[in-house]
N, C-alpha and C. Protein backbone atom coordinates (compact mmCIF):
# COMPACT_ATOMS: atom_id res chain seq x y z
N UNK A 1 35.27 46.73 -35.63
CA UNK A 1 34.75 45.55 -34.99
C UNK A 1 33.52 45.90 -34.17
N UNK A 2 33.36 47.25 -33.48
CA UNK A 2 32.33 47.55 -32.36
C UNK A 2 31.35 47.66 -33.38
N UNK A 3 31.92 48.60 -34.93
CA UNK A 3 30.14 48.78 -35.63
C UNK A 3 29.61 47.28 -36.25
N UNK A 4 30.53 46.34 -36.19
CA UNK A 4 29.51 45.04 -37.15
C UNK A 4 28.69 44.56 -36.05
N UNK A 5 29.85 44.80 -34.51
CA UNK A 5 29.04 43.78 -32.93
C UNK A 5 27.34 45.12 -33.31
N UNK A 6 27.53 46.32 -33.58
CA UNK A 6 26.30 46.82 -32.94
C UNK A 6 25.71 46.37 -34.25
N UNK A 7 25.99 46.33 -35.36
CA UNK A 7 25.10 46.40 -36.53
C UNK A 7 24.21 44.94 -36.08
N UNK A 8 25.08 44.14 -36.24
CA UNK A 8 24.41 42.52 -35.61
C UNK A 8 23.84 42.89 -34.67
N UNK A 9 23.63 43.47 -33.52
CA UNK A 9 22.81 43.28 -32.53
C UNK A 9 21.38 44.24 -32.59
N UNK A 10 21.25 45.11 -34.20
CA UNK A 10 20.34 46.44 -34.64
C UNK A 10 19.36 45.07 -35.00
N UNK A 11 19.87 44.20 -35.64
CA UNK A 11 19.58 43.24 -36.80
C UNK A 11 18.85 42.11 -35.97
N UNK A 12 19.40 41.51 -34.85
CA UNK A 12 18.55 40.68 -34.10
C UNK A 12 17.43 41.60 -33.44
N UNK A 13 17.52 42.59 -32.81
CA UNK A 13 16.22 43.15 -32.71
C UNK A 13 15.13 43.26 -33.02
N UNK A 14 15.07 43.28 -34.54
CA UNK A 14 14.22 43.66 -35.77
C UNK A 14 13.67 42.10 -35.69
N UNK A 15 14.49 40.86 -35.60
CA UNK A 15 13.86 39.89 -35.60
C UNK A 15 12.30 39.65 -34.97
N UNK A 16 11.63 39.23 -35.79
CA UNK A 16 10.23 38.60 -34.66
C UNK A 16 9.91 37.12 -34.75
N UNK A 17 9.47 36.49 -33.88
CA UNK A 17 9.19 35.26 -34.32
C UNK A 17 8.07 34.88 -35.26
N UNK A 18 7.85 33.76 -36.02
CA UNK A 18 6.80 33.48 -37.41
C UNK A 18 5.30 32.88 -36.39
N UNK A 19 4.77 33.60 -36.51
CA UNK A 19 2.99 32.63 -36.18
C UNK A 19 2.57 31.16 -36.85
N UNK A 20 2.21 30.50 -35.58
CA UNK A 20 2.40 29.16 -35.77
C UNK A 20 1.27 28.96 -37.12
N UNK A 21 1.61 28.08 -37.45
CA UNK A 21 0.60 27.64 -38.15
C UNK A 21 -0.80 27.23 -38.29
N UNK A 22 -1.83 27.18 -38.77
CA UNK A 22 -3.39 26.41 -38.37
C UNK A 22 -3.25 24.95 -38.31
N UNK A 23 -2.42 24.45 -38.93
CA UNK A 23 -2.07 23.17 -38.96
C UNK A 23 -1.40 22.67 -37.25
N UNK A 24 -0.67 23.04 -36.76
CA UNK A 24 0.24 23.21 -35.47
C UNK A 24 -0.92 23.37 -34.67
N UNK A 25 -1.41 24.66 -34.50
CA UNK A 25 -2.85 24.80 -33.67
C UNK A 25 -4.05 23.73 -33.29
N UNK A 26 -4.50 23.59 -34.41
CA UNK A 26 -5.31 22.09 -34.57
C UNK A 26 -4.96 21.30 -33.84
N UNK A 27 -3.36 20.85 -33.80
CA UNK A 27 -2.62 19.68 -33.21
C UNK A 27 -2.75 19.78 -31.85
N UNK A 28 -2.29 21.23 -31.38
CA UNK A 28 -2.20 21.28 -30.07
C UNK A 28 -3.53 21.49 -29.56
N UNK A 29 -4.98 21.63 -29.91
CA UNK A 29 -6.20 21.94 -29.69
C UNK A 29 -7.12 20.27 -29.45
N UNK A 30 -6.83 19.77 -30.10
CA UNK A 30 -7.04 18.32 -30.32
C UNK A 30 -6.53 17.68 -29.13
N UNK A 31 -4.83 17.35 -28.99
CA UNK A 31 -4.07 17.12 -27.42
C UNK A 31 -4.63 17.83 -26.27
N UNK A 32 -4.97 18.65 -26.25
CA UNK A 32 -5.51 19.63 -24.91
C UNK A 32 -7.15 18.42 -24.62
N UNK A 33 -7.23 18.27 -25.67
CA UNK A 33 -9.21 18.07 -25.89
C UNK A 33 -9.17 16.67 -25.10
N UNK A 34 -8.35 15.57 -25.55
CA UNK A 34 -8.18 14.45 -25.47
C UNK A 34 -7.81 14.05 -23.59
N UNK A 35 -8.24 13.42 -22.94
CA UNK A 35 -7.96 12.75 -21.78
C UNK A 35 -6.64 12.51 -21.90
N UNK A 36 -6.04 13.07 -20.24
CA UNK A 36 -4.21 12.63 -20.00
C UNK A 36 -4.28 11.04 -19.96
N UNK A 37 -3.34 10.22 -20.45
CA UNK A 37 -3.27 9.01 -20.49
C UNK A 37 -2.61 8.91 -19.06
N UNK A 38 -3.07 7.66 -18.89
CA UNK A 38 -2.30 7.83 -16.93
C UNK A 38 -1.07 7.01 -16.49
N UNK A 39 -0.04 7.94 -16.38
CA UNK A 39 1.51 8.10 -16.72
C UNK A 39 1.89 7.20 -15.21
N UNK A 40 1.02 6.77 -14.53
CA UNK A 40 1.73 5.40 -13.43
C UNK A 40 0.87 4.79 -12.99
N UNK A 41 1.55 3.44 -12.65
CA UNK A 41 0.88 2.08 -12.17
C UNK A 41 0.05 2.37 -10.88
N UNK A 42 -0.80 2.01 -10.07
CA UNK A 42 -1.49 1.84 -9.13
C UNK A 42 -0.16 1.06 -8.20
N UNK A 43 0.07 1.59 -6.75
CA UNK A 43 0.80 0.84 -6.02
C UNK A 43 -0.26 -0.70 -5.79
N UNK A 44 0.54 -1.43 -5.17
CA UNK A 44 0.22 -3.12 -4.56
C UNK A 44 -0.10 -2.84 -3.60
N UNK A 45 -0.86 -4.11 -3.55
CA UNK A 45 -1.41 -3.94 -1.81
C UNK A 45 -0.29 -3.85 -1.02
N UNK A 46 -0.70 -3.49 0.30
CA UNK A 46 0.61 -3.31 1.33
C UNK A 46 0.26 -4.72 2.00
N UNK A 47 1.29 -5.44 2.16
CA UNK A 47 1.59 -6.60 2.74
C UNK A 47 1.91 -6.87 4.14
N UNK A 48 1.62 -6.73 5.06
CA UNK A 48 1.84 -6.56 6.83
C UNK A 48 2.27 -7.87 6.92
N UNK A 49 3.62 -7.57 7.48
CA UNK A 49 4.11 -8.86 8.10
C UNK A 49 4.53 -8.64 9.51
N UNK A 50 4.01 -10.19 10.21
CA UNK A 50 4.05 -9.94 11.54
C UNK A 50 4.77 -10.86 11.88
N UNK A 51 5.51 -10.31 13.31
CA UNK A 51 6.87 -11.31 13.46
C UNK A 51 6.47 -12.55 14.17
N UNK A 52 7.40 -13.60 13.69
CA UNK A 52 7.25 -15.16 13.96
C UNK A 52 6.51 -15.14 15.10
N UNK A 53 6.02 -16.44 15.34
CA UNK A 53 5.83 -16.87 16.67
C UNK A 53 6.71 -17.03 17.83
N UNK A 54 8.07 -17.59 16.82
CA UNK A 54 9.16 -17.72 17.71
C UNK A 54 9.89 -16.59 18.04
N UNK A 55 9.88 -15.51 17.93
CA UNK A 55 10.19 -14.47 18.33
C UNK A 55 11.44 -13.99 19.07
N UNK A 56 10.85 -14.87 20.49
CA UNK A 56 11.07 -14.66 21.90
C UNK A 56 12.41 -16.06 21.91
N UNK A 57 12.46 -16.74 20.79
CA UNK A 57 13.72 -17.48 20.68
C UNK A 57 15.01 -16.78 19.84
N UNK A 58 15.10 -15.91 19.70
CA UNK A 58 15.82 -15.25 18.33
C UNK A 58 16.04 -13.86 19.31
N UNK A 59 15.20 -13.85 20.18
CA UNK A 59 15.46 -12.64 21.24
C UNK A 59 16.26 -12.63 22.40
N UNK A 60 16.16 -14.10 22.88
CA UNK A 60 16.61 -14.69 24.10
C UNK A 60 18.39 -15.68 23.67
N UNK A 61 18.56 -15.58 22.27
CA UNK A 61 19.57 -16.02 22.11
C UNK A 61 20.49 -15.16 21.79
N UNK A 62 20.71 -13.87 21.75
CA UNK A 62 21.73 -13.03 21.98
C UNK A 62 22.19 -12.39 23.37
N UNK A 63 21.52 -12.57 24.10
CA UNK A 63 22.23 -12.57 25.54
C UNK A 63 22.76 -13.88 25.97
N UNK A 64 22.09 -14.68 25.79
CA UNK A 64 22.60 -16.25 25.77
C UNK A 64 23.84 -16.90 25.74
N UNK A 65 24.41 -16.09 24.49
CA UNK A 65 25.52 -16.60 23.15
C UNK A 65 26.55 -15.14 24.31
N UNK A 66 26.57 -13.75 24.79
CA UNK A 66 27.28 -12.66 25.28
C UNK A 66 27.59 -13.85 26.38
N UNK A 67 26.65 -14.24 27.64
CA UNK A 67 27.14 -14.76 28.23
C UNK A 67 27.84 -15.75 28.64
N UNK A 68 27.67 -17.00 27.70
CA UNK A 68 28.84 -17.84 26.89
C UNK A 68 29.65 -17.10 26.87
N UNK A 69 30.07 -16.65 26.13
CA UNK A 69 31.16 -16.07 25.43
C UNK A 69 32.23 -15.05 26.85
N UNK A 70 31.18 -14.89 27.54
CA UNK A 70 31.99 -13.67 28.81
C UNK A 70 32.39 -15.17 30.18
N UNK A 71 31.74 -16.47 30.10
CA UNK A 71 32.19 -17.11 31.36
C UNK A 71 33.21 -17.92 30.47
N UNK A 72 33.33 -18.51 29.22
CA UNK A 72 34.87 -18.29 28.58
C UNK A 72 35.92 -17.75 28.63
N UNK A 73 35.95 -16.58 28.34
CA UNK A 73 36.47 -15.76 28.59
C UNK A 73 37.57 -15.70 30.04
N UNK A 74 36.20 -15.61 31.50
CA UNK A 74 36.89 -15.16 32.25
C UNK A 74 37.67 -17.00 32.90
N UNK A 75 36.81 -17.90 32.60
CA UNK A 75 37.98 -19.20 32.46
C UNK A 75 39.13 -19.36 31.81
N UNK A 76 39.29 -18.73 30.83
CA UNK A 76 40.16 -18.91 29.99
C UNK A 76 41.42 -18.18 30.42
N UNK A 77 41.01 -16.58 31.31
CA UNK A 77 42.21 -16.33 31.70
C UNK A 77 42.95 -16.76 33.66
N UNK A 78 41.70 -17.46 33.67
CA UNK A 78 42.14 -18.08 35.09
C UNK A 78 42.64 -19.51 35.46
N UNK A 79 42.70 -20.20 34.22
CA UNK A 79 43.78 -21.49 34.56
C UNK A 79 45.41 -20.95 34.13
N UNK A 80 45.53 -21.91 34.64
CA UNK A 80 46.95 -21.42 35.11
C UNK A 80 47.55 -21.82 33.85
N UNK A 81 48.45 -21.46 33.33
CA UNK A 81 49.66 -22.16 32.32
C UNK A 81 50.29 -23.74 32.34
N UNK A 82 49.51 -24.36 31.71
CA UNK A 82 50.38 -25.66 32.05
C UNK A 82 51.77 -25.81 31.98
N UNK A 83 52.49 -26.78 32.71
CA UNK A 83 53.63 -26.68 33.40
C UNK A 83 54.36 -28.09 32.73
N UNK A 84 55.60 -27.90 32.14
CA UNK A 84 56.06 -29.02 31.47
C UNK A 84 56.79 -29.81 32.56
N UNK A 85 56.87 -31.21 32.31
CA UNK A 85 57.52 -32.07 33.71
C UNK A 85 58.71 -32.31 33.76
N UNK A 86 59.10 -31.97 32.28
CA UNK A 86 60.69 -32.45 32.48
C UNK A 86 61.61 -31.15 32.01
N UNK A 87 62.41 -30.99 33.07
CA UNK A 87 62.99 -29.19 33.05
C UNK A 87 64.17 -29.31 32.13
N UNK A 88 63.92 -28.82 31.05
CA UNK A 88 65.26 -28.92 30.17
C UNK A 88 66.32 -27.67 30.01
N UNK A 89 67.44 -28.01 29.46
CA UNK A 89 68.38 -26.85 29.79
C UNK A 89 67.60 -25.59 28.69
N UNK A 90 67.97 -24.61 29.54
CA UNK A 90 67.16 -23.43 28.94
C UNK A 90 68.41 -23.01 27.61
N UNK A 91 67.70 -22.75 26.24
CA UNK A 91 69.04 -22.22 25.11
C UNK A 91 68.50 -20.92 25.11
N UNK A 92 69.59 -19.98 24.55
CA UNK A 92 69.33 -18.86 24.12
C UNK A 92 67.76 -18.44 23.44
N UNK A 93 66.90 -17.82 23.28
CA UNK A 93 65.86 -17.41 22.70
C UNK A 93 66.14 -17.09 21.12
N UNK A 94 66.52 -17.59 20.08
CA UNK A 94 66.57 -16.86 18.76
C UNK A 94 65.55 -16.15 18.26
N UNK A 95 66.41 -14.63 17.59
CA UNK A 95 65.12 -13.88 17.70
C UNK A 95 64.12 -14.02 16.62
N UNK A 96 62.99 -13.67 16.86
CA UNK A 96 61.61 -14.23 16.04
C UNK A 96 61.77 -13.59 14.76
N UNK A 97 62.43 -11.99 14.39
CA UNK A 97 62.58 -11.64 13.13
C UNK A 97 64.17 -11.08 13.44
N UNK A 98 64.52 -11.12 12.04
CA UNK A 98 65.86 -10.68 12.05
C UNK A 98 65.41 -9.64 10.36
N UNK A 99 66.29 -8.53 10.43
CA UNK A 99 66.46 -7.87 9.25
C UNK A 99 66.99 -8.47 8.66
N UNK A 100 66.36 -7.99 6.84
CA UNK A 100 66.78 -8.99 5.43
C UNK A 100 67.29 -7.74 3.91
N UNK A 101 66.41 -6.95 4.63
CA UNK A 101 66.52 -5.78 3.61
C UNK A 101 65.87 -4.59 3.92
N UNK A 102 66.83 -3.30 3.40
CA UNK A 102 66.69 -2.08 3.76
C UNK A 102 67.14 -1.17 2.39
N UNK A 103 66.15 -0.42 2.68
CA UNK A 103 66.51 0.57 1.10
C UNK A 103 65.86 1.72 1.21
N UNK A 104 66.45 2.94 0.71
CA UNK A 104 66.71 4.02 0.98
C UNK A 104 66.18 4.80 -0.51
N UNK A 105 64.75 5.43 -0.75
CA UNK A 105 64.85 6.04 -2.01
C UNK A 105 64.39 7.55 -1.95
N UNK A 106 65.19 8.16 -2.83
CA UNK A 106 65.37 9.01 -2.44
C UNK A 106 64.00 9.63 -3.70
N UNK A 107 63.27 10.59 -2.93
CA UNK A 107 62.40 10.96 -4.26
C UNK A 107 62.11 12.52 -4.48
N UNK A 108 62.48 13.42 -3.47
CA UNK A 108 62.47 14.73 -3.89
C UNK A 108 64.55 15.49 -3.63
N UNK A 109 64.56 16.29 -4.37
CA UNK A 109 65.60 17.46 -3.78
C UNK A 109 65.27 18.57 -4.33
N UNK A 110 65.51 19.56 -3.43
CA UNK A 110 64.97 21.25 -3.44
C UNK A 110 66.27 22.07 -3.00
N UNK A 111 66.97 23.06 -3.99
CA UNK A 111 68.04 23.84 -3.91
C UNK A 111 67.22 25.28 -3.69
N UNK A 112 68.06 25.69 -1.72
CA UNK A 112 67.72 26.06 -1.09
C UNK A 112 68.27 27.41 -1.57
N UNK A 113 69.39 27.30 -2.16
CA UNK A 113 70.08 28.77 -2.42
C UNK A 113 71.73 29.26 -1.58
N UNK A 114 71.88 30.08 -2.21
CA UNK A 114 73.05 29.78 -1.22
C UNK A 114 72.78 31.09 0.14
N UNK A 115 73.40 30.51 1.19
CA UNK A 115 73.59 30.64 2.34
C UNK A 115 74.98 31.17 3.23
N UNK A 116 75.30 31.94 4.25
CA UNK A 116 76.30 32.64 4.83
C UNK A 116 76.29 31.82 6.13
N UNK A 117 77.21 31.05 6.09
CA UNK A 117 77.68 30.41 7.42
C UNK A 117 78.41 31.20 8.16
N UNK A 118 78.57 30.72 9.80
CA UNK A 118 79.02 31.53 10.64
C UNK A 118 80.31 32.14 10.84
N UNK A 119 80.94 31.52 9.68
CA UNK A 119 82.83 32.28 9.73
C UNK A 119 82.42 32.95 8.12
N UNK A 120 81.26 33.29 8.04
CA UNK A 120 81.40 34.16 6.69
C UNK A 120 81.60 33.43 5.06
N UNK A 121 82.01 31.78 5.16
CA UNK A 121 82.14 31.31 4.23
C UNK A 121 80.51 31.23 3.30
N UNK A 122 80.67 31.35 2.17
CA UNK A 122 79.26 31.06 1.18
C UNK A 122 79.29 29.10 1.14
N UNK A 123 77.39 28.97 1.19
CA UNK A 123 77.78 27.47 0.77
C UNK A 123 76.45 27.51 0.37
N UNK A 124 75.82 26.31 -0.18
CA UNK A 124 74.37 25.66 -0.95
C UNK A 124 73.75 24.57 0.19
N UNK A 125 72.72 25.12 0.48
CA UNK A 125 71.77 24.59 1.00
C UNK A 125 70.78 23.93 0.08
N UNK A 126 70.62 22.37 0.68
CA UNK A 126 69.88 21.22 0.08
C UNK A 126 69.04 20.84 0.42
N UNK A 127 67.99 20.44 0.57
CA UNK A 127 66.92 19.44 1.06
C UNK A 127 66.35 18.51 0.56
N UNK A 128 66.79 16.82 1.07
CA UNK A 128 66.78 15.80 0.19
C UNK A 128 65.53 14.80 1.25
N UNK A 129 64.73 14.60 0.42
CA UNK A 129 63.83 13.57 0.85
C UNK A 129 63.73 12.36 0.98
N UNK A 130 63.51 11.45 1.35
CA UNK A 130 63.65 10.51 1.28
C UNK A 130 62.69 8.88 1.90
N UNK A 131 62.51 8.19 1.39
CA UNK A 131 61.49 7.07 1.81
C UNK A 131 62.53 5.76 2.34
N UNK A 132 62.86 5.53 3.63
CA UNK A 132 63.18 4.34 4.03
C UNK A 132 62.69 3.35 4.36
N UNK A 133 62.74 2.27 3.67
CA UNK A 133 62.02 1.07 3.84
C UNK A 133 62.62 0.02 4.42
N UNK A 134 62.61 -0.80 5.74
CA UNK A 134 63.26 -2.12 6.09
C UNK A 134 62.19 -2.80 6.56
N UNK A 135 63.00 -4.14 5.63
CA UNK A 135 62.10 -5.77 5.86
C UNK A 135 63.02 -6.78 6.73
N UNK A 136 61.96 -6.85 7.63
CA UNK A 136 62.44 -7.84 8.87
C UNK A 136 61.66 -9.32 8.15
N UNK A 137 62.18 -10.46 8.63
CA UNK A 137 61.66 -11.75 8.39
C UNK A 137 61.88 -12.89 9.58
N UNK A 138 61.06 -13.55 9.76
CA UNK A 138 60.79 -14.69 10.84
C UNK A 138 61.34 -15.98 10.20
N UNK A 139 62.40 -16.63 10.72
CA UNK A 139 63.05 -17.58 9.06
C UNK A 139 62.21 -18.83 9.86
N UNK A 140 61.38 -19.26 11.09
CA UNK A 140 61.03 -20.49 10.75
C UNK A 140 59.12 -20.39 10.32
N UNK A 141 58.95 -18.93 10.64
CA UNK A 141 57.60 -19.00 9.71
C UNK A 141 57.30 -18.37 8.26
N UNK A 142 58.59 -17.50 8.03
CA UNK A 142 58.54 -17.05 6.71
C UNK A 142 57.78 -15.78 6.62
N UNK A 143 57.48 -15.25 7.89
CA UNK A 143 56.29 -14.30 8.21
C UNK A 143 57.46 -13.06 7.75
N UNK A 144 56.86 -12.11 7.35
CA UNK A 144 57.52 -10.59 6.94
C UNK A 144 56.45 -9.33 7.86
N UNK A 145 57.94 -8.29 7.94
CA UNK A 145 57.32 -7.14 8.36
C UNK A 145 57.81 -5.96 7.83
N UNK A 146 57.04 -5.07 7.28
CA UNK A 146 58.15 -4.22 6.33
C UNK A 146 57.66 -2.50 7.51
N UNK A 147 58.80 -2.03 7.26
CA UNK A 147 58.34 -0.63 7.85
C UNK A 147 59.00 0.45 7.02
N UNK A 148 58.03 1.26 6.90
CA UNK A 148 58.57 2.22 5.32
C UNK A 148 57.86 3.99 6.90
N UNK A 149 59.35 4.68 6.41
CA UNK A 149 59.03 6.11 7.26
C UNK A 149 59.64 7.02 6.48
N UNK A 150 59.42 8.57 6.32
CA UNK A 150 60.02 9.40 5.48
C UNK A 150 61.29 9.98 6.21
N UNK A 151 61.86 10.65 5.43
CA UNK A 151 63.33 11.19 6.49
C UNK A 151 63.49 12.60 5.50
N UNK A 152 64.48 13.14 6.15
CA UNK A 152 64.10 14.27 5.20
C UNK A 152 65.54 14.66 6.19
N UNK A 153 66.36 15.03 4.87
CA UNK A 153 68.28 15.79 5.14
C UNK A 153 68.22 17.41 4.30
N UNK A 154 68.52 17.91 5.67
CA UNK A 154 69.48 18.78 4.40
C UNK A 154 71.08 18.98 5.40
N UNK A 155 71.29 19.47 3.51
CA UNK A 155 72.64 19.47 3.41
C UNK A 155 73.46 20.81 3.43
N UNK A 156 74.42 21.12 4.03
CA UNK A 156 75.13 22.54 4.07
C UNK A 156 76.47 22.38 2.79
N UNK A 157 76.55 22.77 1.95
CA UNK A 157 77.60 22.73 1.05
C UNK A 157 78.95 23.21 0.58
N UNK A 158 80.08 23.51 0.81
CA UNK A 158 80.73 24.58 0.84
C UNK A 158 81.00 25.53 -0.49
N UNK A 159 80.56 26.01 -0.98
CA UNK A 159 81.00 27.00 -2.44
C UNK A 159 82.20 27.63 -2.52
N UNK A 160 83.07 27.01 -3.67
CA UNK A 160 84.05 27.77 -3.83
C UNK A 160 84.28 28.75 -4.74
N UNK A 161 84.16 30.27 -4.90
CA UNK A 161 84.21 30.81 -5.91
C UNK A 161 85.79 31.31 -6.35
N UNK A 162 85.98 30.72 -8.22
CA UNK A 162 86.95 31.41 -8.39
C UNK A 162 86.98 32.03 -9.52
């Protein structure tokens, strides 16, 4: 195999490349001769634009609109709570969400090997993963809240060998 790799590589050596042709020459003698054609547009005039007259209205209305918005604000948290006139018996508060569904999936387990507990017994160590998901619901707005957290068990096993 090494003498065909060297024989092939004796053999490209020897190669030379072929001299172009008079025909080829001409071509490229002619292109050289000839003017570059001119390969981009002239930019556009530059257009200066200068800002409105009104300016000073478009400038003066964003502090304008902050301070609106900040004497709102601090009115809004200084009236008082209106006060109902007729005092009715107070009922229990029902609560705004109540749980509807809860589910438990389990998506990894990893066998840990076995293990020597403290009175000497052998057992299998587990580690089980898991995604818990519970959906709370608001039954007079229909509103949902779901809360999904990972959990993660392991397990001590007892091995019995016989």
């Amino acid at each position: 195999m090494d003498d065909e790799l060297l024989s092939l590589e004796a053999e490209l050596k020897n190669l030379r490349p072929a001299a172009p042709s008079a025909r080829l020459a001409g071509k490229v003698e002619r292109a050289l001769a000839e003017p570059a054609p001119v390969a981009f547009t002239p930019a556009p005039a530059v257009i200066v634009r200068r800002p409105s007259r009104a300016w000073w209205l478009y400038a003066s209305a964003l502090p304008v609109a902050a301070a609106v918005t900040f004497l709102l604000v601090v009115t809004a948290r200084r009236t008082p709570p209106a006060r109902a006139e007729a005092v009715a018996v107070a009922e229990p508060a029902a609560p705004m969400f109540k749980p509807v569904a809860a589910e438990n999936v389990l998506y990894a387990v990893r066998d840990e090997g076995l293990v020597t507990l403290d009175d000497g017994t052998a057992a299998r160590r587990e580690r089980l993963q898991y995604v818990d998901t519970i959906t709370w619901r608001n039954p007079r707005t229909n509103a949902s809240v779901r809360w999904t957290v990972p959990r993660e068990e392991v397990r001590v096993v007892p091995v019995k060998f016989q």
